[in-house]
PDB file of N, CA and C in Angstrom:
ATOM      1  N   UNK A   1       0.842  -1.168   0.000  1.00  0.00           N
ATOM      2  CA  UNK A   1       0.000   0.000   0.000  1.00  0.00           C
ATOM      3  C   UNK A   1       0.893   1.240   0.000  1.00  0.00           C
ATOM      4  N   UNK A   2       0.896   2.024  -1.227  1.00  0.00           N
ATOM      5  CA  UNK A   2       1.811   3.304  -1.010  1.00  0.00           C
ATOM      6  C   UNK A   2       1.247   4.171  -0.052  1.00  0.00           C
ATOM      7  N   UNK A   3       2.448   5.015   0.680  1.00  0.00           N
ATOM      8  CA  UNK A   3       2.645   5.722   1.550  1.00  0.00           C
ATOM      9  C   UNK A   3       1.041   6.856   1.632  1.00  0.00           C
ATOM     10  N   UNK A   4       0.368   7.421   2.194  1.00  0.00           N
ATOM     11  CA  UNK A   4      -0.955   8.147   2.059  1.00  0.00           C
ATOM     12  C   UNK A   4      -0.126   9.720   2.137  1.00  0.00           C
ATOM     13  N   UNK A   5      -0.866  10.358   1.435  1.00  0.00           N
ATOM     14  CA  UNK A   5      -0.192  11.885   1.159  1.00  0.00           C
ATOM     15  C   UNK A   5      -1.761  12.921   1.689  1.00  0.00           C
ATOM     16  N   UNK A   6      -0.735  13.654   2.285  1.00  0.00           N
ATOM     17  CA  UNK A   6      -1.455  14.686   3.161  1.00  0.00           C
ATOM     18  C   UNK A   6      -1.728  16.343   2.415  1.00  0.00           C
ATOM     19  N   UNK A   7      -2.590  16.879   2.483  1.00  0.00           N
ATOM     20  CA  UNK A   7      -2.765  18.061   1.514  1.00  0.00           C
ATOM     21  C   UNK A   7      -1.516  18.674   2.161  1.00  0.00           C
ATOM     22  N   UNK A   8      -1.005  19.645   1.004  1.00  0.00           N
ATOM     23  CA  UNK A   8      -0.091  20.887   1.491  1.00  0.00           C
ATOM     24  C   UNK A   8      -0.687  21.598   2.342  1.00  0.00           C
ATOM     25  N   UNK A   9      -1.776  21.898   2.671  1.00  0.00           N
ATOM     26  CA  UNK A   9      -1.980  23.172   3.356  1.00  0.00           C
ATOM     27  C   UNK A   9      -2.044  22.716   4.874  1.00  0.00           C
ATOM     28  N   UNK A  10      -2.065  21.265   5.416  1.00  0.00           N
ATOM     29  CA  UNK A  10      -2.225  21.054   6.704  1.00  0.00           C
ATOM     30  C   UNK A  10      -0.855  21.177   7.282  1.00  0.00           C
ATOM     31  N   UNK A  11      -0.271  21.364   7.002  1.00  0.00           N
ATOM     32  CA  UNK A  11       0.938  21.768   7.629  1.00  0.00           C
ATOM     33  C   UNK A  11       2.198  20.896   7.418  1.00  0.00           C
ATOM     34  N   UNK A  12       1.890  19.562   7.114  1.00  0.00           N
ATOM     35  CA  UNK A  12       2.486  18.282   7.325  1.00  0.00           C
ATOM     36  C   UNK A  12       3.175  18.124   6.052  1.00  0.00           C
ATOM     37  N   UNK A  13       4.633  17.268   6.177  1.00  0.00           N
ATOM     38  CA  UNK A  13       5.289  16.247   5.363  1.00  0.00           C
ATOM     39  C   UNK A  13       4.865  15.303   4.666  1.00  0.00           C
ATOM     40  N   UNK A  14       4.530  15.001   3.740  1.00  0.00           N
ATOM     41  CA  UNK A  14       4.009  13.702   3.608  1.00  0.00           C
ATOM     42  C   UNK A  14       4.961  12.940   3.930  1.00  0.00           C
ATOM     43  N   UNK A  15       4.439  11.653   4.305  1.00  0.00           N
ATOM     44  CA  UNK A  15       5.675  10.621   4.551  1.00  0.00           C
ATOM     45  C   UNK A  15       6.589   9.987   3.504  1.00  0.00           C
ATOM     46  N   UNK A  16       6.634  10.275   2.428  1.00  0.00           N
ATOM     47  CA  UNK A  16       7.498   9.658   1.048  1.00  0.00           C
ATOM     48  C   UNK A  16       8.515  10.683   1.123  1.00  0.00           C
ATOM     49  N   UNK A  17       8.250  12.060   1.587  1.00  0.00           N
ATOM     50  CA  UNK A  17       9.000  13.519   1.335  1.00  0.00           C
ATOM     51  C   UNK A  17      10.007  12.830   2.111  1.00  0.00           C
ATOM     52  N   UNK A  18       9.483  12.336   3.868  1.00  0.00           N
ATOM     53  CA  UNK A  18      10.536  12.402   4.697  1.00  0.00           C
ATOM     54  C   UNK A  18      11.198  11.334   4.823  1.00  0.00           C
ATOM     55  N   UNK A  19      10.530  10.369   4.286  1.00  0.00           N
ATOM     56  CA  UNK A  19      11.999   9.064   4.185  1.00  0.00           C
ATOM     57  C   UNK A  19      12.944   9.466   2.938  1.00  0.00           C
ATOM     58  N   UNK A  20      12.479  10.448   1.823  1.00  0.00           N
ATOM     59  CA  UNK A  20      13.910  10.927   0.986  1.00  0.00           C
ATOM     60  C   UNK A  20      15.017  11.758   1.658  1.00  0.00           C
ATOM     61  N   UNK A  21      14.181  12.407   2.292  1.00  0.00           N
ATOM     62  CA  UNK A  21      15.091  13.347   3.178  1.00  0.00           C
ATOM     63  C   UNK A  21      16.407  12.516   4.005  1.00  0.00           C
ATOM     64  N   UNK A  22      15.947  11.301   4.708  1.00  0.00           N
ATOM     65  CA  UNK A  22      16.352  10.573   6.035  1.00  0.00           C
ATOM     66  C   UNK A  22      17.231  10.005   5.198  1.00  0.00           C
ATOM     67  N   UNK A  23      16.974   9.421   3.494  1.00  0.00           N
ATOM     68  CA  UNK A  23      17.847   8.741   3.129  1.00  0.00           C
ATOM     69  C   UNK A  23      18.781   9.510   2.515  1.00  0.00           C
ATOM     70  N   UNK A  24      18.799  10.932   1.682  1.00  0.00           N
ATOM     71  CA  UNK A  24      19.702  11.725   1.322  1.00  0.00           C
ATOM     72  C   UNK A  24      20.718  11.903   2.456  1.00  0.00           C
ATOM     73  N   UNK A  25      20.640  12.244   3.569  1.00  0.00           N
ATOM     74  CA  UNK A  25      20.989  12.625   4.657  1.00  0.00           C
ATOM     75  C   UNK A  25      22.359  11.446   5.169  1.00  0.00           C
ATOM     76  N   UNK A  26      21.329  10.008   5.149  1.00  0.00           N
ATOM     77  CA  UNK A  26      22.456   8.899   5.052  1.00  0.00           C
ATOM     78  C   UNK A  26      23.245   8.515   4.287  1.00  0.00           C
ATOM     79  N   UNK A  27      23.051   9.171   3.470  1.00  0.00           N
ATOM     80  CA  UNK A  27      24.387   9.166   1.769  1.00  0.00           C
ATOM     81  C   UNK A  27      25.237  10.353   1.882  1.00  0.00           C
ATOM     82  N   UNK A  28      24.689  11.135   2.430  1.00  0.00           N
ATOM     83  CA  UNK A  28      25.555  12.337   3.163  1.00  0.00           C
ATOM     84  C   UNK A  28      26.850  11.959   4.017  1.00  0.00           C
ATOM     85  N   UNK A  29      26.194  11.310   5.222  1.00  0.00           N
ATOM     86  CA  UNK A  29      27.161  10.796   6.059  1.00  0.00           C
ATOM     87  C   UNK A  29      27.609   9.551   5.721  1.00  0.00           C
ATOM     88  N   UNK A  30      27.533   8.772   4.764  1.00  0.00           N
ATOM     89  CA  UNK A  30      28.477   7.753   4.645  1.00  0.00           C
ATOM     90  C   UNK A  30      29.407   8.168   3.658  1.00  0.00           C
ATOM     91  N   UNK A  31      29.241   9.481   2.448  1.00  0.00           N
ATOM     92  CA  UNK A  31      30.106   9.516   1.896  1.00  0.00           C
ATOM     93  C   UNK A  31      31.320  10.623   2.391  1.00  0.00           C
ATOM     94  N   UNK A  32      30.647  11.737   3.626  1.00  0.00           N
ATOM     95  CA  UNK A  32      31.101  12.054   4.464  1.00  0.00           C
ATOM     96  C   UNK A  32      32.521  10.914   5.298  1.00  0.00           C
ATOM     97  N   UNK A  33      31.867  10.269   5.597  1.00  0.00           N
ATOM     98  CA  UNK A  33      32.896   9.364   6.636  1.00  0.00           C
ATOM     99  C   UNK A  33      34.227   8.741   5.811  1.00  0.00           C
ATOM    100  N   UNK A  34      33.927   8.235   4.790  1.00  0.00           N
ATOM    101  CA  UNK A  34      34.926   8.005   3.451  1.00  0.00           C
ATOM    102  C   UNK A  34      35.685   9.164   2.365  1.00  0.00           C
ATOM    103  N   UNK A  35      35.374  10.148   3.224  1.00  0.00           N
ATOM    104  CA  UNK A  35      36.412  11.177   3.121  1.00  0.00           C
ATOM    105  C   UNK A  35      35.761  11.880   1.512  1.00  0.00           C
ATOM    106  N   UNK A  36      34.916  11.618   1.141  1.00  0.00           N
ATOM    107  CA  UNK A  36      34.330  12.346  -0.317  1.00  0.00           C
ATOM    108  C   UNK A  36      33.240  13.520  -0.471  1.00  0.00           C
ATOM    109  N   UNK A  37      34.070  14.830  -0.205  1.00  0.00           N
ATOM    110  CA  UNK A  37      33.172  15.955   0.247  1.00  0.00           C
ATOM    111  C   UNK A  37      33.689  16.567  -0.979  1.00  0.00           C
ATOM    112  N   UNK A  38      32.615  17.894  -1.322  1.00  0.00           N
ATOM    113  CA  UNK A  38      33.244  18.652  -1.957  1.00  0.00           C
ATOM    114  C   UNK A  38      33.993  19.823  -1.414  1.00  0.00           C
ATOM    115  N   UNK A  39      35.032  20.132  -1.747  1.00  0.00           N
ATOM    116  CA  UNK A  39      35.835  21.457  -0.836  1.00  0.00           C
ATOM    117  C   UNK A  39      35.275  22.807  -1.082  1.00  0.00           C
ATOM    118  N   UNK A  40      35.559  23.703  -0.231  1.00  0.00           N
ATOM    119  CA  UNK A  40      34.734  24.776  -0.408  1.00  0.00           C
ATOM    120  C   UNK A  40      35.579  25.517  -1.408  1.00  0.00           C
ATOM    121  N   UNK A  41      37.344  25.504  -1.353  1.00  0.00           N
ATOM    122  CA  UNK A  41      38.410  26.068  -2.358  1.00  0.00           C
ATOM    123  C   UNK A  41      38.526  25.189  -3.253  1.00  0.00           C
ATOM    124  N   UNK A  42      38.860  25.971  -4.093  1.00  0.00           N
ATOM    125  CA  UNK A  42      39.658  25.144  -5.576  1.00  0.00           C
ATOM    126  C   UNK A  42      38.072  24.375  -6.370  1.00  0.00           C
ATOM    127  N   UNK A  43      37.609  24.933  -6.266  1.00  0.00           N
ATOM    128  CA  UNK A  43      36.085  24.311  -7.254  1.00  0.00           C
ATOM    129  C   UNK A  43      36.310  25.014  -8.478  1.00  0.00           C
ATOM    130  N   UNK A  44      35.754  24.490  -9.544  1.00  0.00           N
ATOM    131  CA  UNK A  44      35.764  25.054 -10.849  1.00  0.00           C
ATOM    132  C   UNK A  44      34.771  25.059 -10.834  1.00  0.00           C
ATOM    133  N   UNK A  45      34.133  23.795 -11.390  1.00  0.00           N
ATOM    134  CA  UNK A  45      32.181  24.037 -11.060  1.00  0.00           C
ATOM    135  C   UNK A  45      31.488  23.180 -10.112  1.00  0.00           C
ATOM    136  N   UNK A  46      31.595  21.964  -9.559  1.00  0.00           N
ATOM    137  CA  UNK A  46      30.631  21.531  -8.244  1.00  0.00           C
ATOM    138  C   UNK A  46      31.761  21.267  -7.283  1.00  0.00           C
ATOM    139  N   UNK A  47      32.675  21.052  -8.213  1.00  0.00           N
ATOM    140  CA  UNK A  47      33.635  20.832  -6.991  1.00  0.00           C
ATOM    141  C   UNK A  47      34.027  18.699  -6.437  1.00  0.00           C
ATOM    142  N   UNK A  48      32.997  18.337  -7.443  1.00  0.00           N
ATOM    143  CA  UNK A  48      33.377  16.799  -7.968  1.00  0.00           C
ATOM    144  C   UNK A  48      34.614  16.471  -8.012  1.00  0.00           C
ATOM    145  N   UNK A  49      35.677  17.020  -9.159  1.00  0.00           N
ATOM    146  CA  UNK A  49      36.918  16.341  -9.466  1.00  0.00           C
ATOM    147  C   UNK A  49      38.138  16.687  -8.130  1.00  0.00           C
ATOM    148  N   UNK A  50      37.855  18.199  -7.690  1.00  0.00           N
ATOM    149  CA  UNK A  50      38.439  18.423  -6.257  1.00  0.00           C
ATOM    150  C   UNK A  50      38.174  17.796  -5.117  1.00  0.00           C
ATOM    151  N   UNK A  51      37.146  17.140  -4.888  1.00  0.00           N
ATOM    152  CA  UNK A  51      36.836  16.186  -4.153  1.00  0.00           C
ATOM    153  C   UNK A  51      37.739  14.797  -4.330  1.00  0.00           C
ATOM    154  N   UNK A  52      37.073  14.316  -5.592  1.00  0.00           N
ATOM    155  CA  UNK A  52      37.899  13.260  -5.957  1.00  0.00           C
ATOM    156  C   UNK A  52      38.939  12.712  -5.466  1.00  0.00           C
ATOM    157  N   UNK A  53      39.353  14.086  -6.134  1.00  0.00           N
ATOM    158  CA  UNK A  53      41.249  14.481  -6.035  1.00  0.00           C
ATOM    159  C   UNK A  53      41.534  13.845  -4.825  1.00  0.00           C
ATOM    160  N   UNK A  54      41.274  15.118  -3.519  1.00  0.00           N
ATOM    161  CA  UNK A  54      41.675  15.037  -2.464  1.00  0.00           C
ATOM    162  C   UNK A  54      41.272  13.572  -1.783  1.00  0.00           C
ATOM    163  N   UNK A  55      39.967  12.793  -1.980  1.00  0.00           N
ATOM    164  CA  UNK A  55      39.953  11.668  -1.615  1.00  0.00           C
ATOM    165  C   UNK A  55      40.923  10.748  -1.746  1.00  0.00           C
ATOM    166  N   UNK A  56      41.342  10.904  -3.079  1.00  0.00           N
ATOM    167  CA  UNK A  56      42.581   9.576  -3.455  1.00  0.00           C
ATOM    168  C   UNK A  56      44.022  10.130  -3.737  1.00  0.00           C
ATOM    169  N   UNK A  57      44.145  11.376  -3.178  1.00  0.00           N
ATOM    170  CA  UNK A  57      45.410  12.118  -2.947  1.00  0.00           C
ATOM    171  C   UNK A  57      46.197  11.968  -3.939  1.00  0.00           C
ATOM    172  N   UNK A  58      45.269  12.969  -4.852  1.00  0.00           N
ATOM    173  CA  UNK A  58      46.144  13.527  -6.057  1.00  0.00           C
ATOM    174  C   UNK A  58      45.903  14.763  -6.454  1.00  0.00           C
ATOM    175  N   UNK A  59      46.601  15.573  -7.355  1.00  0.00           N
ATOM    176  CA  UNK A  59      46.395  16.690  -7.518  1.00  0.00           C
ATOM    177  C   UNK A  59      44.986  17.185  -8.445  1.00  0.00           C
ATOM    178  N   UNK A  60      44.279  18.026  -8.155  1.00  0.00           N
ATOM    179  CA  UNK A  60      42.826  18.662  -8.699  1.00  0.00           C
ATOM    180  C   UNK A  60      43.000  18.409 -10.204  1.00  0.00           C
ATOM    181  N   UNK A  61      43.831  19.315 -10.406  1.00  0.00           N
ATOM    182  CA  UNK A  61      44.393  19.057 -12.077  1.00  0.00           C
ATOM    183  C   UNK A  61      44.410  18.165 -12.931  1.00  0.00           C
ATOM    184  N   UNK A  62      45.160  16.996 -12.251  1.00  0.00           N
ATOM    185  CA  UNK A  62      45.039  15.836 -12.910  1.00  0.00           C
ATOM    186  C   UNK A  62      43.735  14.876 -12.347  1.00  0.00           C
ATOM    187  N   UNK A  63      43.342  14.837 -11.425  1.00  0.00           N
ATOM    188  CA  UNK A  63      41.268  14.437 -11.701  1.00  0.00           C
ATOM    189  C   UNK A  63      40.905  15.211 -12.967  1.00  0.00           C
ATOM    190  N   UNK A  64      40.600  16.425 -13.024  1.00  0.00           N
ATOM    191  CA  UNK A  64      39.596  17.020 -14.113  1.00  0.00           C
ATOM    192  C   UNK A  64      40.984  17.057 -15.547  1.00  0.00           C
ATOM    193  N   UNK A  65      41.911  16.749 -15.528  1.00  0.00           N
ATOM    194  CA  UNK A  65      42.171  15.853 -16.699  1.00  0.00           C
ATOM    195  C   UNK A  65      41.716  14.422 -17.038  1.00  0.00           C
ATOM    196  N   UNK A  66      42.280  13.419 -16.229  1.00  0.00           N
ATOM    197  CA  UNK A  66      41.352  12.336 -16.012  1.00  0.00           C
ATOM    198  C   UNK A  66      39.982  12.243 -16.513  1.00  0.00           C
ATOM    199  N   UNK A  67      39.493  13.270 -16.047  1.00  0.00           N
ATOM    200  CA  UNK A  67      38.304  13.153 -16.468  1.00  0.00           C
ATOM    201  C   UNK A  67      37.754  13.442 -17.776  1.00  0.00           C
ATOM    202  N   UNK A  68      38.323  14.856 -18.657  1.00  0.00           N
ATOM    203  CA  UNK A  68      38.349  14.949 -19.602  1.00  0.00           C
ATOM    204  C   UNK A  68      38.789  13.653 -20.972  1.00  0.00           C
ATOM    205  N   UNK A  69      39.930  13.185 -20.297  1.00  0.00           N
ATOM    206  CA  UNK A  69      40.409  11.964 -21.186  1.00  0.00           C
ATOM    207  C   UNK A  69      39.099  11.031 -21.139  1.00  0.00           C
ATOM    208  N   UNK A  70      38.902  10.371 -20.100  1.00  0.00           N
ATOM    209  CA  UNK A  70      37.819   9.710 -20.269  1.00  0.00           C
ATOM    210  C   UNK A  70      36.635  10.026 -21.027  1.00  0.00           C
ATOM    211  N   UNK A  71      35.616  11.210 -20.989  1.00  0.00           N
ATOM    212  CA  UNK A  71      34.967  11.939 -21.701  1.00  0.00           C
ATOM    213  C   UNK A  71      35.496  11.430 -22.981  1.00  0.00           C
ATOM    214  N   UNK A  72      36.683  11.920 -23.571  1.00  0.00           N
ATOM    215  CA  UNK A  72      37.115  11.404 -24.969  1.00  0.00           C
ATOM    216  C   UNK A  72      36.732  10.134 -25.220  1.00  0.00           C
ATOM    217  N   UNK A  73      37.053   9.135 -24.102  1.00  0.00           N
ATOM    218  CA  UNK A  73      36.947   7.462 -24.683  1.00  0.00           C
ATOM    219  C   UNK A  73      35.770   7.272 -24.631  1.00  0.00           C
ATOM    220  N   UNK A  74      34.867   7.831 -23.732  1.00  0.00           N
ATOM    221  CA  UNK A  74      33.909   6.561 -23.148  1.00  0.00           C
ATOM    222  C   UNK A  74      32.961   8.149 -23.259  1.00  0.00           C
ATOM    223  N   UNK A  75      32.354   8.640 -24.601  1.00  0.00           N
ATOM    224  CA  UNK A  75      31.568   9.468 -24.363  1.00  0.00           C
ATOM    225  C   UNK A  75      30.347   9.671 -23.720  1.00  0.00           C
ATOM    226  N   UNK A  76      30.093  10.435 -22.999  1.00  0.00           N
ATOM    227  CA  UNK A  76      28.770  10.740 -22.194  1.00  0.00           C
ATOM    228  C   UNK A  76      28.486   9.695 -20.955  1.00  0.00           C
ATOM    229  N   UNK A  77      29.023   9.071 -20.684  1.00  0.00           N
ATOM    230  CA  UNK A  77      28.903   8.240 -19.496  1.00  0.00           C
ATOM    231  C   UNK A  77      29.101   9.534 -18.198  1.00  0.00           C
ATOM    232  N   UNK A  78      30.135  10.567 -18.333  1.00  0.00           N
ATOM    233  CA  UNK A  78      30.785  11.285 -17.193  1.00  0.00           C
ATOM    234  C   UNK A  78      29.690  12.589 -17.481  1.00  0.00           C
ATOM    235  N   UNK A  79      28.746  12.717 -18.680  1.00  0.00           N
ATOM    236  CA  UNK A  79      27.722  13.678 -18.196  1.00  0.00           C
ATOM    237  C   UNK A  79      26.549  13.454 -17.222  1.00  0.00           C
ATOM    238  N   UNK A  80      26.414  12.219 -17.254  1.00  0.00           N
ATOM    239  CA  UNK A  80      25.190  11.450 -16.112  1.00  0.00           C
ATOM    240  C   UNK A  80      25.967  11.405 -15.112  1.00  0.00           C
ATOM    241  N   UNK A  81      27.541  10.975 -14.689  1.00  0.00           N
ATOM    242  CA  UNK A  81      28.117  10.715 -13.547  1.00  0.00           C
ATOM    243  C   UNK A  81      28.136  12.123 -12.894  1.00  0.00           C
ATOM    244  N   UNK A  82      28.456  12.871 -13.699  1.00  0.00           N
ATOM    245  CA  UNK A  82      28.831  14.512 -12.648  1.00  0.00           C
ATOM    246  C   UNK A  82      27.664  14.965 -12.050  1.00  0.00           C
ATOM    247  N   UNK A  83      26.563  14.799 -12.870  1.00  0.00           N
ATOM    248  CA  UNK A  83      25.912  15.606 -11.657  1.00  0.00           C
ATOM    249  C   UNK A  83      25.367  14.843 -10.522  1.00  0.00           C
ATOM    250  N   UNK A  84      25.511  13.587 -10.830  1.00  0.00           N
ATOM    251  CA  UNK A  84      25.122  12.596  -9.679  1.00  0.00           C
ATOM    252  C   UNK A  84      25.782  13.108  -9.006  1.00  0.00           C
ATOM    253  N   UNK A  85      27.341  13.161  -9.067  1.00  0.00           N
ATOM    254  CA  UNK A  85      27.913  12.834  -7.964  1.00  0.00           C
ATOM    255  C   UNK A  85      27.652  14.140  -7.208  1.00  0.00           C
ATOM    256  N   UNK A  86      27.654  15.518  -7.913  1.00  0.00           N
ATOM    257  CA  UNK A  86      27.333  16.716  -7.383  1.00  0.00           C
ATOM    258  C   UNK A  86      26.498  16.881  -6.540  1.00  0.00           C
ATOM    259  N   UNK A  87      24.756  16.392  -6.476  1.00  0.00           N
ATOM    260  CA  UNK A  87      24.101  15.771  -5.820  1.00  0.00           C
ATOM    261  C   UNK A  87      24.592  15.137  -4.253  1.00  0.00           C
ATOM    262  N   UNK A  88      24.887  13.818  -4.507  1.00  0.00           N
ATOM    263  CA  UNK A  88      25.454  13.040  -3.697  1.00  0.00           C
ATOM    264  C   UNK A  88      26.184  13.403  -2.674  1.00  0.00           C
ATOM    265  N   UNK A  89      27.468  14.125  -3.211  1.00  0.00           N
ATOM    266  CA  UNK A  89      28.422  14.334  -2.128  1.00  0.00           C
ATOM    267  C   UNK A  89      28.137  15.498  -1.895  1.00  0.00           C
ATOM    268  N   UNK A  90      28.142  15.479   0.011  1.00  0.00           N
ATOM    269  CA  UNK A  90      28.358  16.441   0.621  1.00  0.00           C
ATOM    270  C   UNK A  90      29.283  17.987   0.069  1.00  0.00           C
ATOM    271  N   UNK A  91      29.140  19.186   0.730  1.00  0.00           N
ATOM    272  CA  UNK A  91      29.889  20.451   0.618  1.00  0.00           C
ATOM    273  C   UNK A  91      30.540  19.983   1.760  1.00  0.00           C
ATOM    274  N   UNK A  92      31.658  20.689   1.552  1.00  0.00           N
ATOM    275  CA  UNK A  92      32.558  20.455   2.975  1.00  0.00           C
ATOM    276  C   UNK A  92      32.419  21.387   3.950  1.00  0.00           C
ATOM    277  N   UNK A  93      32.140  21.185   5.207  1.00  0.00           N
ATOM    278  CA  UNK A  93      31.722  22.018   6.866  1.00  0.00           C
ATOM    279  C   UNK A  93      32.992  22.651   6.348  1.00  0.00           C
ATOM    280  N   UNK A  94      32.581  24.051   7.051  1.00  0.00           N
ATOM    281  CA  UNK A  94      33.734  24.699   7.388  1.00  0.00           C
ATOM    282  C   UNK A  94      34.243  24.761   8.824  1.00  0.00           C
ATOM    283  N   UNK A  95      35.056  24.795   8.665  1.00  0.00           N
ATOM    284  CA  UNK A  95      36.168  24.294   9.986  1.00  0.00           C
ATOM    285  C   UNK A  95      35.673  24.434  11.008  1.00  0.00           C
ATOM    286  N   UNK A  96      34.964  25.474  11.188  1.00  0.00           N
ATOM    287  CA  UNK A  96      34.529  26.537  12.195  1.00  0.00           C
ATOM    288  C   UNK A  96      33.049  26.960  12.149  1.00  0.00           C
ATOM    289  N   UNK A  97      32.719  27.123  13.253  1.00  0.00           N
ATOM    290  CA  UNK A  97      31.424  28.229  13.157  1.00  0.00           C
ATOM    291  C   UNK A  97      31.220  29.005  14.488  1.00  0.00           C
ATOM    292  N   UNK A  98      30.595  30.255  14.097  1.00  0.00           N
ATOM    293  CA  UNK A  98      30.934  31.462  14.758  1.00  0.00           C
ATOM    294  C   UNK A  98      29.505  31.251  15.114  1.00  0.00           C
ATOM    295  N   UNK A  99      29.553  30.965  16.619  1.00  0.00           N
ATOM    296  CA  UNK A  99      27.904  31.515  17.154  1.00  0.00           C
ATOM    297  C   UNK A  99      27.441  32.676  17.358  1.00  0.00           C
ATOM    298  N   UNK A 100      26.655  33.378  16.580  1.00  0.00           N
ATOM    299  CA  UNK A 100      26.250  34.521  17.121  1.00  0.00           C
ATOM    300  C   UNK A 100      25.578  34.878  18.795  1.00  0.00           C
ATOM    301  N   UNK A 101      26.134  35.698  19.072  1.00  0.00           N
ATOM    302  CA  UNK A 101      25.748  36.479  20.631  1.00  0.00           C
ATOM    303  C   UNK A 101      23.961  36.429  20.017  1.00  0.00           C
ATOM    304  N   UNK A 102      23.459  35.836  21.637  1.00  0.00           N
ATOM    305  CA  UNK A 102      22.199  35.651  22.102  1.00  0.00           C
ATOM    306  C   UNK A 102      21.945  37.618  21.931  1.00  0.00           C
ATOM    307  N   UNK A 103      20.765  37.332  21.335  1.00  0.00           N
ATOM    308  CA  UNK A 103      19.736  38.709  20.857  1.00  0.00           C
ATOM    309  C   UNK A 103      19.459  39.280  22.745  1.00  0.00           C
ATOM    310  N   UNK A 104      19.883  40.530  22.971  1.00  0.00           N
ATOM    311  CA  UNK A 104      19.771  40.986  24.117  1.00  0.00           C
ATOM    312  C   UNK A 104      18.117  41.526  24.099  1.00  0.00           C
TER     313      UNK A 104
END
């Protein structure tokens, strides 16, 4: 029996919304934990091949060469892969965060 969907206007999630959510979230943190974020520096455009890179500790440059070569062999396979992966992997936290002072 699929999931029952609730009008927009009652306030509520439907329940299909929030198990995508719960599961995006867990693809977050597992690709999080395996070290495959995108960096907030050195992005050209999602920040995929800099990720990459830094996952398997090599230089940015040569990922988005890599990648280009491939493109050459194996056309259009790496236009469906990029934005997946863009999707997929996390932005990378920044180091830090500055709590703002409680509103007096």
């Amino acid at each position: 029996m699929p999931p029952r969907r609730r009008r927009a206007d009652d306030g509520y999630i439907d329940d299909l919304s929030r198990g995508d959510v719960k599961n995006m979230n867990a693809v977050h943190e597992s690709l999080s934990r395996q070290g495959l974020t995108r960096p907030r520096e050195g992005r050209i455009l999602g920040g995929v091949c800099a990720g990459l890179a830094r996952r398997f500790g090599i230089d940015a440059w040569l990922a988005r060469l890599l990648f280009v070569v491939v493109l050459l062999a194996i056309p259009g396979s790496q236009l469906l892969v990029y934005p997946i992966l863009w999707i997929l992997m996390p932005s990378e936290k920044p180091a830090y965060a500055t709590p703002y002072p409680p509103a007096a």
